[in-house]
C-alpha atoms as a PDB file:
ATOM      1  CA  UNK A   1       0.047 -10.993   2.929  1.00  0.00           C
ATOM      2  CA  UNK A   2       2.378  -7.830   2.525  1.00  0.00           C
ATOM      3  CA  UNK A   3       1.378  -5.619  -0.277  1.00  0.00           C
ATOM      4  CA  UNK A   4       3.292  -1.972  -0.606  1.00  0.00           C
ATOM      5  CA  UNK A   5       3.219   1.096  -1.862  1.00  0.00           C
ATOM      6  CA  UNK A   6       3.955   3.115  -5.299  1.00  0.00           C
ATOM      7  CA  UNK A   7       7.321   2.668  -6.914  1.00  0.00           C
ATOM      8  CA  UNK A   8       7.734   0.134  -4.126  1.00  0.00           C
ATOM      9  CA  UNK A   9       8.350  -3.844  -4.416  1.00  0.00           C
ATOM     10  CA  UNK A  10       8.857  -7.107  -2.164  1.00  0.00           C
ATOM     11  CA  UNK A  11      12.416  -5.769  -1.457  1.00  0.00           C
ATOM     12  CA  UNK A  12      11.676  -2.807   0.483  1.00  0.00           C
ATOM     13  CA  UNK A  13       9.266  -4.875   3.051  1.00  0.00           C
ATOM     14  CA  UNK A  14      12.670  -6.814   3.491  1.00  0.00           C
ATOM     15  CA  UNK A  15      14.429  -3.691   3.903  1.00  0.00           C
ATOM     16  CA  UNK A  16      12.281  -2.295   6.161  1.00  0.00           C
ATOM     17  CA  UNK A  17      12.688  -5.213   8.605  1.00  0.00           C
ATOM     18  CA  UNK A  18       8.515  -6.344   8.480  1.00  0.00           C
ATOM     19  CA  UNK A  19       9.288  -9.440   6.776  1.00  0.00           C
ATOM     20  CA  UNK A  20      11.909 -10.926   9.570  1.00  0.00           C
ATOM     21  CA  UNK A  21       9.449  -9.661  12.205  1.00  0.00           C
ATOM     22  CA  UNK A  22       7.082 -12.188  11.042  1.00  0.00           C
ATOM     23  CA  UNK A  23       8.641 -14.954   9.283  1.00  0.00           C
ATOM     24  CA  UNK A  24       8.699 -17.051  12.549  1.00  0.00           C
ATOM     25  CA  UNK A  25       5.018 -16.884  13.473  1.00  0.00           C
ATOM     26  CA  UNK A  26       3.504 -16.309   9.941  1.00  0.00           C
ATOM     27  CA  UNK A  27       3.227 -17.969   6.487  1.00  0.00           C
ATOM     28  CA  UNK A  28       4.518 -14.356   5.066  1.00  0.00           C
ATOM     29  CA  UNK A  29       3.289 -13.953   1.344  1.00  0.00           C
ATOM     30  CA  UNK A  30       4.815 -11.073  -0.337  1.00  0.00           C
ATOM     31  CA  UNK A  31       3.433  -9.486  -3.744  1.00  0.00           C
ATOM     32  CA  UNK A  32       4.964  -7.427  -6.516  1.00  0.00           C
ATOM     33  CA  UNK A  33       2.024  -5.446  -8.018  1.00  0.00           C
ATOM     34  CA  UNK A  34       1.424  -5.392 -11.257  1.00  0.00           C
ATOM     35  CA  UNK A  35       3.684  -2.316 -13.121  1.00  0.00           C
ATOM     36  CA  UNK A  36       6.173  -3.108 -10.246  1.00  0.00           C
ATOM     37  CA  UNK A  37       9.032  -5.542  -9.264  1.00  0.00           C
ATOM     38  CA  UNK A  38       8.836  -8.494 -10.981  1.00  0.00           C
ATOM     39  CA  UNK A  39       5.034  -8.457 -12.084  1.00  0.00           C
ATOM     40  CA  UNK A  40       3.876  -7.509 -15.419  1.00  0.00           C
ATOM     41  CA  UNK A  41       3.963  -3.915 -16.337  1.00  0.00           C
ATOM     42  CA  UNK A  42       1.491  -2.957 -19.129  1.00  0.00           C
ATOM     43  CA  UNK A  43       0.872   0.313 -20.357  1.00  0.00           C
ATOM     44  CA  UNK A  44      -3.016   0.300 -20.622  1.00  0.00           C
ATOM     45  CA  UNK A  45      -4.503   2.363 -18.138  1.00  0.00           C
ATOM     46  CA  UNK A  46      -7.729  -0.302 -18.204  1.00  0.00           C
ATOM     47  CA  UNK A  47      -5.059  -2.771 -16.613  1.00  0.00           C
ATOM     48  CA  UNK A  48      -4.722  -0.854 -13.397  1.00  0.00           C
ATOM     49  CA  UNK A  49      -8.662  -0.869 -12.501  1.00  0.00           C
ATOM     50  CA  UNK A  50      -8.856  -1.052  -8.785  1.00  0.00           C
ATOM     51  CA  UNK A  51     -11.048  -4.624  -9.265  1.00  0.00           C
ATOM     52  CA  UNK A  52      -8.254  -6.303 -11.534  1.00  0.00           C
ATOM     53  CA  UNK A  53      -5.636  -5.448  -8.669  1.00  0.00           C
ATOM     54  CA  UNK A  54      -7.391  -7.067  -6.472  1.00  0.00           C
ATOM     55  CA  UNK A  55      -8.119 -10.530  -8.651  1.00  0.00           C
ATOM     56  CA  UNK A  56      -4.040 -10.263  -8.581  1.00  0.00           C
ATOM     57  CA  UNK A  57      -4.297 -10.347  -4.858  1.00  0.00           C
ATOM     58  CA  UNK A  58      -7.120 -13.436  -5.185  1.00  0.00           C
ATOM     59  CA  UNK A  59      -4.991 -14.926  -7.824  1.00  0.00           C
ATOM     60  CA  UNK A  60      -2.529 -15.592  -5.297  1.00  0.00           C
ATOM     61  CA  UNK A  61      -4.153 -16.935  -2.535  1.00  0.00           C
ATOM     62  CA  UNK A  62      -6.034 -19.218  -5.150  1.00  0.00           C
ATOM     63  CA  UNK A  63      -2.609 -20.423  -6.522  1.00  0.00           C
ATOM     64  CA  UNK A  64      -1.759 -21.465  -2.596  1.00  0.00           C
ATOM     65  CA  UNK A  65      -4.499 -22.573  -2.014  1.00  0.00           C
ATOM     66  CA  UNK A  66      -5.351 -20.088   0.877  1.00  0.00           C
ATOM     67  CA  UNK A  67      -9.574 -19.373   1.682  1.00  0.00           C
ATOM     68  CA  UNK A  68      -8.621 -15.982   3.948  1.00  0.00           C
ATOM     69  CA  UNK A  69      -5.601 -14.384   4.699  1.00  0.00           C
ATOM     70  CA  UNK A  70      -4.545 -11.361   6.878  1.00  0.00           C
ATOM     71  CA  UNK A  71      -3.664  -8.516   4.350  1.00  0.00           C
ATOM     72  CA  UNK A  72      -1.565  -5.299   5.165  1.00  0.00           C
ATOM     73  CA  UNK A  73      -1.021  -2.984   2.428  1.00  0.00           C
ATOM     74  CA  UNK A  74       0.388   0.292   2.784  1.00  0.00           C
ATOM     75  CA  UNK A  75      -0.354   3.614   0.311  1.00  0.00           C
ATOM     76  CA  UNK A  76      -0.817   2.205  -2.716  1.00  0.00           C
ATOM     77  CA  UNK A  77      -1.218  -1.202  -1.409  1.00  0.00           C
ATOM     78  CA  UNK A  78      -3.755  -0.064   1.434  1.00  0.00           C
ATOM     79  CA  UNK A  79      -5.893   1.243  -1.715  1.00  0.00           C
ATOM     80  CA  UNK A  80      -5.610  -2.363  -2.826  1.00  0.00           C
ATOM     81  CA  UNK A  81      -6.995  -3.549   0.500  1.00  0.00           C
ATOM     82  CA  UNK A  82     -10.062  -1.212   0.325  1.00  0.00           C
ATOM     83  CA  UNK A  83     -11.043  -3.040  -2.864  1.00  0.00           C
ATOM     84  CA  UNK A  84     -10.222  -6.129  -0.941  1.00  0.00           C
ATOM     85  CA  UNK A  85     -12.488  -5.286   1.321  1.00  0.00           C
ATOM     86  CA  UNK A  86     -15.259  -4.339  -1.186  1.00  0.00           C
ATOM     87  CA  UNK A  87     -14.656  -7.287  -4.098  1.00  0.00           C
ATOM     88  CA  UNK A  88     -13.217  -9.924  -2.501  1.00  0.00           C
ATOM     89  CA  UNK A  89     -14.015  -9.626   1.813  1.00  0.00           C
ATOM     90  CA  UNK A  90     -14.963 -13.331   2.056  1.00  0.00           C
ATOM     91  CA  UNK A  91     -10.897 -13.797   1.500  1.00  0.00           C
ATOM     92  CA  UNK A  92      -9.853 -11.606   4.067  1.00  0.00           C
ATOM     93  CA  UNK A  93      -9.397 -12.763   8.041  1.00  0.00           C
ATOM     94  CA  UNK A  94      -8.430  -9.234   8.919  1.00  0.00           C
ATOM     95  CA  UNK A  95      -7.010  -5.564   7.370  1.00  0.00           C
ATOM     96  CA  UNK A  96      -3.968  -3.689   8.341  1.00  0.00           C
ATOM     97  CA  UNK A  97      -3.826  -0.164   6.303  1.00  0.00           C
ATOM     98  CA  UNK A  98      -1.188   2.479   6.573  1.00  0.00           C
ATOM     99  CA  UNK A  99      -1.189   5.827   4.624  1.00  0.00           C
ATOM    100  CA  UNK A 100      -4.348   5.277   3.049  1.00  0.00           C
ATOM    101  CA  UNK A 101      -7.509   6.430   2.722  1.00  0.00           C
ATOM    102  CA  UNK A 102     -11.002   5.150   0.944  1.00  0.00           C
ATOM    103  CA  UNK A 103     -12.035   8.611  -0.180  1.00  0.00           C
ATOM    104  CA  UNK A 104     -12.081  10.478  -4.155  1.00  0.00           C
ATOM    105  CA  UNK A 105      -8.580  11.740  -4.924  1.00  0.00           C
ATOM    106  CA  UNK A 106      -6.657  13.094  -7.662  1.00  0.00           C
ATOM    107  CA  UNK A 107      -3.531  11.856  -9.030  1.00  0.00           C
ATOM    108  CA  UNK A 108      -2.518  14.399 -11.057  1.00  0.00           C
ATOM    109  CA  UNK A 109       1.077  15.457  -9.160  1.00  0.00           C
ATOM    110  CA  UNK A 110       1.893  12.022  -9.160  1.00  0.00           C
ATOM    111  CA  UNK A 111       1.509  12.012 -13.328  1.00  0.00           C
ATOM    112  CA  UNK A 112       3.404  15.027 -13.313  1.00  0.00           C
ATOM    113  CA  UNK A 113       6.734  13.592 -11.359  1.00  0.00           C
ATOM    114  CA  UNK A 114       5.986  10.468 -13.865  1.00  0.00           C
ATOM    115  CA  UNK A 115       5.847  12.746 -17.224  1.00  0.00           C
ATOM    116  CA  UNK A 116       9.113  14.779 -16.358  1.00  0.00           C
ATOM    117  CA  UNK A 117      10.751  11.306 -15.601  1.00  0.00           C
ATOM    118  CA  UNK A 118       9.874  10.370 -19.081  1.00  0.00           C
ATOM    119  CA  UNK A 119      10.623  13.164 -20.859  1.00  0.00           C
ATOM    120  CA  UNK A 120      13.536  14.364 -18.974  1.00  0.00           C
ATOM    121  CA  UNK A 121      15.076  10.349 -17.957  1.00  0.00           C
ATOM    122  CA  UNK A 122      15.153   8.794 -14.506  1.00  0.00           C
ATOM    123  CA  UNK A 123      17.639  10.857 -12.889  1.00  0.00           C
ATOM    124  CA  UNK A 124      14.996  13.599 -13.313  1.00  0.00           C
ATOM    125  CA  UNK A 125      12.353  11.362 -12.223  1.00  0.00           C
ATOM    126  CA  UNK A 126      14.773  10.227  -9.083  1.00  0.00           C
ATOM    127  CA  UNK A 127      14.822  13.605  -7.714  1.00  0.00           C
ATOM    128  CA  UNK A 128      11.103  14.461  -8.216  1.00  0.00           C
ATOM    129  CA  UNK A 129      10.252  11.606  -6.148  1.00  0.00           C
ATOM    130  CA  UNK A 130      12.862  13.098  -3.734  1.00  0.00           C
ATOM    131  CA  UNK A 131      11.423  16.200  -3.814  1.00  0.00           C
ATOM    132  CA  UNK A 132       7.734  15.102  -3.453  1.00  0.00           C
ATOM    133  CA  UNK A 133       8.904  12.177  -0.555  1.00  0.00           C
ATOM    134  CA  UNK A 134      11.771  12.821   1.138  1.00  0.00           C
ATOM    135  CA  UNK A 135      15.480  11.172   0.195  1.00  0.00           C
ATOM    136  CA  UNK A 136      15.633   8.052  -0.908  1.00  0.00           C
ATOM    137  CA  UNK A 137      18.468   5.334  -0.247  1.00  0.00           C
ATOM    138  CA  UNK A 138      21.504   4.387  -2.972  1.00  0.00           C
ATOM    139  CA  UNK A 139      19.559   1.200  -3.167  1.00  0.00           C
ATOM    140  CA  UNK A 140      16.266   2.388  -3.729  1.00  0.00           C
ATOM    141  CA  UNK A 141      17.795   5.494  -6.391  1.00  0.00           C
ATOM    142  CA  UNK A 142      19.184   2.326  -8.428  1.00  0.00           C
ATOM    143  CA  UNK A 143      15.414   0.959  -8.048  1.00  0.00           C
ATOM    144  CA  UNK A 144      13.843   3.987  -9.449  1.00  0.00           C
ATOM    145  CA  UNK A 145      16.068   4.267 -12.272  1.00  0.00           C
ATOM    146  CA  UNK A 146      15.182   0.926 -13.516  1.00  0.00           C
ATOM    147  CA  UNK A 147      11.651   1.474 -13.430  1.00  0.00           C
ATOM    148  CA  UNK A 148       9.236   1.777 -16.049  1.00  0.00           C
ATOM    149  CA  UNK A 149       7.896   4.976 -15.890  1.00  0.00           C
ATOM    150  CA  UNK A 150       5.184   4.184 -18.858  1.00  0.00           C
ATOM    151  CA  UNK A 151       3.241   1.499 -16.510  1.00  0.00           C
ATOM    152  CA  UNK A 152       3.802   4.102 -13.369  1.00  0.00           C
ATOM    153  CA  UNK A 153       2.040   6.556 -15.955  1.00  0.00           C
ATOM    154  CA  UNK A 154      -1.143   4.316 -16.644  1.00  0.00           C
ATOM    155  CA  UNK A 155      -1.512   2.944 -13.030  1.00  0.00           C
ATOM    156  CA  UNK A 156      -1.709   6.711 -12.075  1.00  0.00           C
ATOM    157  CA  UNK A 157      -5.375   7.244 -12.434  1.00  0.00           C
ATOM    158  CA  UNK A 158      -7.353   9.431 -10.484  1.00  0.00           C
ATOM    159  CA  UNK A 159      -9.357   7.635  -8.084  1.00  0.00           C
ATOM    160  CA  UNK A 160     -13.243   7.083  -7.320  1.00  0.00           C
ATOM    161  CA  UNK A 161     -14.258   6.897  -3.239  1.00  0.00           C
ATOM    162  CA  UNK A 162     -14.619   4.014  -1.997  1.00  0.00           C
ATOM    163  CA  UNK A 163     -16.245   5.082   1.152  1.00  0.00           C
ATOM    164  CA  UNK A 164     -19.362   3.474   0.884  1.00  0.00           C
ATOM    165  CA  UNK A 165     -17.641  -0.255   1.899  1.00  0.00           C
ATOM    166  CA  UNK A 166     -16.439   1.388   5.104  1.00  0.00           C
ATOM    167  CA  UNK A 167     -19.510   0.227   6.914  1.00  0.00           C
ATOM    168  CA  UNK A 168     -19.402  -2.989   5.871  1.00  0.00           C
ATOM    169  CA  UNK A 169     -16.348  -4.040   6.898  1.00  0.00           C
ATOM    170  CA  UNK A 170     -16.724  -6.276   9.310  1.00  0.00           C
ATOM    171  CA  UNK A 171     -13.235  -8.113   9.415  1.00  0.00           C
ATOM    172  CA  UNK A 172     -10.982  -6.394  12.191  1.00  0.00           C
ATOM    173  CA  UNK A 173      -9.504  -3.146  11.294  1.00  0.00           C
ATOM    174  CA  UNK A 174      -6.703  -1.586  12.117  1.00  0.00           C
ATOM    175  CA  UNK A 175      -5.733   1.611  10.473  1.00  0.00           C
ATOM    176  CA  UNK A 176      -2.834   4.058  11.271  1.00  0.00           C
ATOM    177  CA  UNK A 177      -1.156   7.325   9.626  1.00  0.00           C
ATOM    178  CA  UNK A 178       1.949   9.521  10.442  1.00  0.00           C
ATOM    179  CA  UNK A 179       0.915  12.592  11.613  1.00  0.00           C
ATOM    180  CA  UNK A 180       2.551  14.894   9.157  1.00  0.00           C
ATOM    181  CA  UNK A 181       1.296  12.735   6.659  1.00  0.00           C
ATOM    182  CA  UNK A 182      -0.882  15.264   4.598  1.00  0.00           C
ATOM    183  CA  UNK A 183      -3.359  12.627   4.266  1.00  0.00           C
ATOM    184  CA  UNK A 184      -3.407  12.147   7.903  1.00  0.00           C
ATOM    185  CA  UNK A 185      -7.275  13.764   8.419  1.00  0.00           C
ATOM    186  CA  UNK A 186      -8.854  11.389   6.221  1.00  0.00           C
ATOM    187  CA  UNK A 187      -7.217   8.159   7.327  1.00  0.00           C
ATOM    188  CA  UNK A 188      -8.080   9.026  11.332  1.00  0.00           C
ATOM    189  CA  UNK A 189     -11.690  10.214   9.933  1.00  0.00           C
ATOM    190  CA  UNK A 190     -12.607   6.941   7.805  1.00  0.00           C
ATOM    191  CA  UNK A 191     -11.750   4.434  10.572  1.00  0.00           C
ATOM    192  CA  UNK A 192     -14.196   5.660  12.614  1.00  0.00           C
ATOM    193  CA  UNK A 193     -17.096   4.754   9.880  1.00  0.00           C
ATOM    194  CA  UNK A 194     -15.316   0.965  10.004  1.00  0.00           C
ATOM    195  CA  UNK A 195     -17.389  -1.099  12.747  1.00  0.00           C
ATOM    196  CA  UNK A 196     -14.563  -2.641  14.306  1.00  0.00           C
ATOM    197  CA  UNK A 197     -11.332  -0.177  13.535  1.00  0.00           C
ATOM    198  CA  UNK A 198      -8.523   0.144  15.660  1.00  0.00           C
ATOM    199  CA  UNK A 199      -6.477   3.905  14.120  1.00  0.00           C
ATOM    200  CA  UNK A 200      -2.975   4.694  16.030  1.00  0.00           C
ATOM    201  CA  UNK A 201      -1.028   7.844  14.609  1.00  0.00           C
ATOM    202  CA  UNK A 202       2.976   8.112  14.602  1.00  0.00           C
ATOM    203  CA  UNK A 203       3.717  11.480  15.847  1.00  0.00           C
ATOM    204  CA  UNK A 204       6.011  13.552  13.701  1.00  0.00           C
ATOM    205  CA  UNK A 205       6.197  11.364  11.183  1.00  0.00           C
ATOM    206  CA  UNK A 206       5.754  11.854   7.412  1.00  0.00           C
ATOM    207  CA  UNK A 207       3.663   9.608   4.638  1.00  0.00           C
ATOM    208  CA  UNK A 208       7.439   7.966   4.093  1.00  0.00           C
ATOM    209  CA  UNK A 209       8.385   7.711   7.723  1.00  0.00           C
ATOM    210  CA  UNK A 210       5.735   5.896   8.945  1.00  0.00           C
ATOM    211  CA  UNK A 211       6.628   2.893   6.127  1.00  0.00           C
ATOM    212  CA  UNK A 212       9.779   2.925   6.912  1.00  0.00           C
ATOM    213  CA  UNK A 213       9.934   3.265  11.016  1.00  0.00           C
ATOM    214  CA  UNK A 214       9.003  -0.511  11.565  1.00  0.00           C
ATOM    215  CA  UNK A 215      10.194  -0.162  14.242  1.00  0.00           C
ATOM    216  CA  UNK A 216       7.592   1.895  15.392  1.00  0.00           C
ATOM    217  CA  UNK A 217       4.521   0.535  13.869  1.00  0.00           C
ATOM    218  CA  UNK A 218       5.264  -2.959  14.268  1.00  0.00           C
ATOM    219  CA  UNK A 219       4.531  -2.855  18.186  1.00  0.00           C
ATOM    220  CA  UNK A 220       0.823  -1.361  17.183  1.00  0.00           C
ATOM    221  CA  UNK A 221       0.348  -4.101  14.695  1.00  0.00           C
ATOM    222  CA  UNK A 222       1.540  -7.229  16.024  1.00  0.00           C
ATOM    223  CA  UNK A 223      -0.718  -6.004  19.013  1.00  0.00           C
ATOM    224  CA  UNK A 224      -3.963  -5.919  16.582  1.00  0.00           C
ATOM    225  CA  UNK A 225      -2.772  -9.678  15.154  1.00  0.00           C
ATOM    226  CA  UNK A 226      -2.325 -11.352  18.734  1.00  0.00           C
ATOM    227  CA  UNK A 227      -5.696  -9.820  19.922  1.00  0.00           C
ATOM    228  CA  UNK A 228      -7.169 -12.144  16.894  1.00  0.00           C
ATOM    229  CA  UNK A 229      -5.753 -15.126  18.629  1.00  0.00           C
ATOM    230  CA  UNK A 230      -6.153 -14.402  22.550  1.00  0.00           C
END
């Protein structure tokens, strides 16, 4: 189960070449999160709540009929799996987490890029998200300028830690960062509170990079899954 990031949707796990990497070995389920893709999009800030996220994620495997899956989430969606892990572990087999962290953060740049997108249109908010991320493809640009910046705004909520699940995880682990992620610090320092964690860092790569370098990660990660079967 594939769950991305902010701004992000089904496509760009395509893009990035994850989903061909396991479609031959793996039932690969792929989820738009709600205020994304093709999933509702409301407005209410209550509607984002890390808990109701993760009943989307439960919905799902209820729906197909699935007891425990293997989730991966990056950024946004490895947020998702750290209330996976702490409302609904008895569904998950094992965790994959990129670019995230369980700790307290603010979100308050994020809401900025999203309230000069709405007040200024999206080719304003296009090149904030350049700005804050790095360049973004012709493809993704057209993806950005369809989205809807008022659900982006409510699902931008500051967020409460998490941290005290860490030690009770006790599905396998495996965590991993770029290294010029700014984030970097906390996502090497939280796996080693998870029992049974395996962290690997990308060298010289950024919070974008290391989502989009499958080609990197995915030896690290298919690794982790085949050591769940030996």
């Amino acid at each position: 189960m594939l769950q991305h990031g902010f701004s992000e949707s089904v496509v760009d796990w395509y893009e990035a070449g994850y989903v061909d990497a396991f479609r031959l070995d793996y039932r690969v389920i792929l989820i738009d999160a709600r205020g994304h893709g093709a999933s509702d999009k409301p407005h209410d800030p209550d509607a984002y709540v890390l808990n109701r996220r993760v009943a989307d994620v439960v919905a799902v495997l209820d729906t197909l009929e699935i007891a425990k899956a293997l989730f991966w989430g990056y950024s946004m969606g490895g947020w998702i799996g750290f209330g996976i892990a702490k409302y609904a572990k008895e569904r998950i087999r094992a965790l994959v987490i990129g670019g995230q962290h369980p700790y307290a953060r603010s979100m308050k740049s994020l809401r900025r890029v999203v309230h000069g997108g709405i007040a200024q249109g999206g080719e304003a908010f296009v090149a904030a998200m350049e700005e804050m991320f790095g360049p973004e493809s012709a493809a993704r640009k057209e993806r950005l300028l369809l989205a809807d910046l008022k659900a982006y705004l409510a699902l931008a909520q500051d967020r409460s830690g998490l941290e005290d699940v860490l030690p009770a995880m006790q599905m396998p682990c495996c965590l991993y960062a770029g290294e010029m992620d700014p984030i970097y610090p906390e996502v090497e320092a939280c796996s080693r509170h998870i029992p049974q964690a395996t962290f690997f860092s990308l060298p010289g790569l950024n919070h974008c990079d290391a989502y989009a370098r499958s080609d990197l990660v995915l030896p690290h990660v298919t690794a982790f899954l085949r050591a769940l079967n030996p």
